[in-house]
C-alpha atoms as a PDB file:
ATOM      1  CA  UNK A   1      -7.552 -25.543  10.584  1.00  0.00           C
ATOM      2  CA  UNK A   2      -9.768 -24.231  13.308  1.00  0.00           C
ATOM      3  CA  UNK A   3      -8.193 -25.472  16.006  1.00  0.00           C
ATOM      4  CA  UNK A   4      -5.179 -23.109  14.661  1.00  0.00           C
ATOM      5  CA  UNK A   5      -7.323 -19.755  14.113  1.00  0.00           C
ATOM      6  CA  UNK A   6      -8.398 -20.257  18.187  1.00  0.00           C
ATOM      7  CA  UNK A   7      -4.992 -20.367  19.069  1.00  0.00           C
ATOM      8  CA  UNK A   8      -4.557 -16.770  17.579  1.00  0.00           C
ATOM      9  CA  UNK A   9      -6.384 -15.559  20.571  1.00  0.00           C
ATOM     10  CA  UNK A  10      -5.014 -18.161  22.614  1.00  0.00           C
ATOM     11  CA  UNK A  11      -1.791 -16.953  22.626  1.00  0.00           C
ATOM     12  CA  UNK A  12      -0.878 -13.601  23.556  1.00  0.00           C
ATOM     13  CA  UNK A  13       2.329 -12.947  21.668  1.00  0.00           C
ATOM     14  CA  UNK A  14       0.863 -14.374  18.167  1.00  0.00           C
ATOM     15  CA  UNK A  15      -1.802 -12.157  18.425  1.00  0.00           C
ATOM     16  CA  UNK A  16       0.177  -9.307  19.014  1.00  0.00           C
ATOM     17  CA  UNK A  17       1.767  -9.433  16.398  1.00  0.00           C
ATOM     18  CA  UNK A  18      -1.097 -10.562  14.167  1.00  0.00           C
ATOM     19  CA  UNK A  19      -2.699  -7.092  15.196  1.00  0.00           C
ATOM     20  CA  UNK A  20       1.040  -4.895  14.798  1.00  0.00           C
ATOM     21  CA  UNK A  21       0.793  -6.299  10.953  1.00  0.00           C
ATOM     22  CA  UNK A  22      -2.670  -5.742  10.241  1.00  0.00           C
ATOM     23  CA  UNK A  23      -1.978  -2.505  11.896  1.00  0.00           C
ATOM     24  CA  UNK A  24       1.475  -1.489   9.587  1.00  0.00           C
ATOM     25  CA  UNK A  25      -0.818  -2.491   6.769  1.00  0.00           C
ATOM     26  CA  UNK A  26      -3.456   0.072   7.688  1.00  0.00           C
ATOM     27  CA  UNK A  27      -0.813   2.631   8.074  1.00  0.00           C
ATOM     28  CA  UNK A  28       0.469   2.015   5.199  1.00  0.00           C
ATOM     29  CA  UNK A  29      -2.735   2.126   3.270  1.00  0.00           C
ATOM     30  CA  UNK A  30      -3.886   5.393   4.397  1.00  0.00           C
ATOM     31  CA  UNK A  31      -0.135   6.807   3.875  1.00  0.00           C
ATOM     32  CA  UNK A  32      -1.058   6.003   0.275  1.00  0.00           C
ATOM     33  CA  UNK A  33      -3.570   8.544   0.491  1.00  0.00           C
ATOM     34  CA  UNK A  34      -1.455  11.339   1.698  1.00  0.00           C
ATOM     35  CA  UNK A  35       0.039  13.623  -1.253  1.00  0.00           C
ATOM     36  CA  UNK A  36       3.180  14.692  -1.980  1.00  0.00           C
ATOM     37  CA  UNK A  37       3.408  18.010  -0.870  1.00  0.00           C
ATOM     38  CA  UNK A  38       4.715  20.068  -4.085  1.00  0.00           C
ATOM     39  CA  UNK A  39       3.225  17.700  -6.737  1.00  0.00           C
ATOM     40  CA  UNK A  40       0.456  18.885  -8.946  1.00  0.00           C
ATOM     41  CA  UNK A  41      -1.418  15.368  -8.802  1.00  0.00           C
ATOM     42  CA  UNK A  42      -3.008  16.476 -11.996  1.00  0.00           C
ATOM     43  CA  UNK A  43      -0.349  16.093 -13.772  1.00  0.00           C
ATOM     44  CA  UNK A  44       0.511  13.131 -12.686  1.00  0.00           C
ATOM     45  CA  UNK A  45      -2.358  11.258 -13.385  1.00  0.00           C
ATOM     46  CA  UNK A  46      -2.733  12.586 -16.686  1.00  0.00           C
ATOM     47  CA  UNK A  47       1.030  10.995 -17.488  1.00  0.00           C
ATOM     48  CA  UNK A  48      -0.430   7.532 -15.672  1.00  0.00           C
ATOM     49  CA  UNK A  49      -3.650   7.180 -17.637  1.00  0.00           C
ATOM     50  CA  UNK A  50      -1.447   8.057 -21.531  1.00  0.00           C
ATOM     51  CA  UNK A  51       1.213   5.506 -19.999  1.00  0.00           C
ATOM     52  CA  UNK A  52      -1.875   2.711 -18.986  1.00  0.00           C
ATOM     53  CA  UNK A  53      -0.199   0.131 -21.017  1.00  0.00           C
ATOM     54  CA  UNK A  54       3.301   0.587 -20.724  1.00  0.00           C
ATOM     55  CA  UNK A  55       5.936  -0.369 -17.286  1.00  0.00           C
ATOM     56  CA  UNK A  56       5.277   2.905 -15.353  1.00  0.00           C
ATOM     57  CA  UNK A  57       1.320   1.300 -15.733  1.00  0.00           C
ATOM     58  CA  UNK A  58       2.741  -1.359 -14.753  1.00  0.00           C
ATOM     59  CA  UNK A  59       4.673  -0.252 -11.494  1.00  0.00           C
ATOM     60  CA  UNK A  60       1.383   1.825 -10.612  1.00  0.00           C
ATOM     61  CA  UNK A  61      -0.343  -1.740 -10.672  1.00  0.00           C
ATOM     62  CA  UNK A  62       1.858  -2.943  -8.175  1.00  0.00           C
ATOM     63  CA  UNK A  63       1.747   0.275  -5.889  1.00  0.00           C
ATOM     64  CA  UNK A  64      -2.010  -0.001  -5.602  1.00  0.00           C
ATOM     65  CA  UNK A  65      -2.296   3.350  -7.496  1.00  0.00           C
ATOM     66  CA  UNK A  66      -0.174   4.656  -5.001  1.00  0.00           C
ATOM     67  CA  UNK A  67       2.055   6.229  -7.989  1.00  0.00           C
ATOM     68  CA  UNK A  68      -0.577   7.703  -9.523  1.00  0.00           C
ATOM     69  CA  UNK A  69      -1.183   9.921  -6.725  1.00  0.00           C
ATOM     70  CA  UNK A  70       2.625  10.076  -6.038  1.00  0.00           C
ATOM     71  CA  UNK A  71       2.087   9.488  -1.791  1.00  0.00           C
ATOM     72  CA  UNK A  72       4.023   9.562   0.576  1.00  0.00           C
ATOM     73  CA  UNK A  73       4.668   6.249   0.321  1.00  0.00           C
ATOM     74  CA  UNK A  74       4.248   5.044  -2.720  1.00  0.00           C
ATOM     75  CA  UNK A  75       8.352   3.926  -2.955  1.00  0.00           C
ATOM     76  CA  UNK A  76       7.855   1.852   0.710  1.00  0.00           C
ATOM     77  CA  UNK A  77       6.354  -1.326  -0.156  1.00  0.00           C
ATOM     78  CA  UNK A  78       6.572  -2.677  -3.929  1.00  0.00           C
ATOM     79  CA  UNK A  79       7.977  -5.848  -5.279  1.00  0.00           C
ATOM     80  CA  UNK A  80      10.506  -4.297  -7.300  1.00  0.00           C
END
């Protein structure tokens, strides 16, 4: 198991892309935080916390909250 995490900086082309994923996943994360432009995010999180328990609470769970501030990229990466 050790052996295996050295060889991350052992080898150049693993660890590049070991650093372009974390990287995407940064992007992505602060993307999240980026509105809409247009939206009144009010609104919309008023509709997400009356519909906690229901599938659009659901699909917000998955987004990371990303739907209930309806970012930029809240439709990029979800599991349905």
């Amino acid at each position: 198991m050790i052996g295996g995490v050295q060889n991350i900086a052992k080898i150049t082309e693993l660890r590049q892309r070991i650093l372009f994923t974390f990287a995407m996943l940064g992007v992505y994360r602060l993307g999240a935080y980026v509105a809409t432009p247009g939206i009144d995010v009010q609104v919309i999180k008023s509709f997400f916390e009356q519909a906690a328990g229901t599938v659009f609470g659901l699909f917000n769970l998955f987004s990371g909250s990303a739907l209930e501030q309806l970012s930029i990229f809240s439709l990029g990466i979800m599991p349905y």
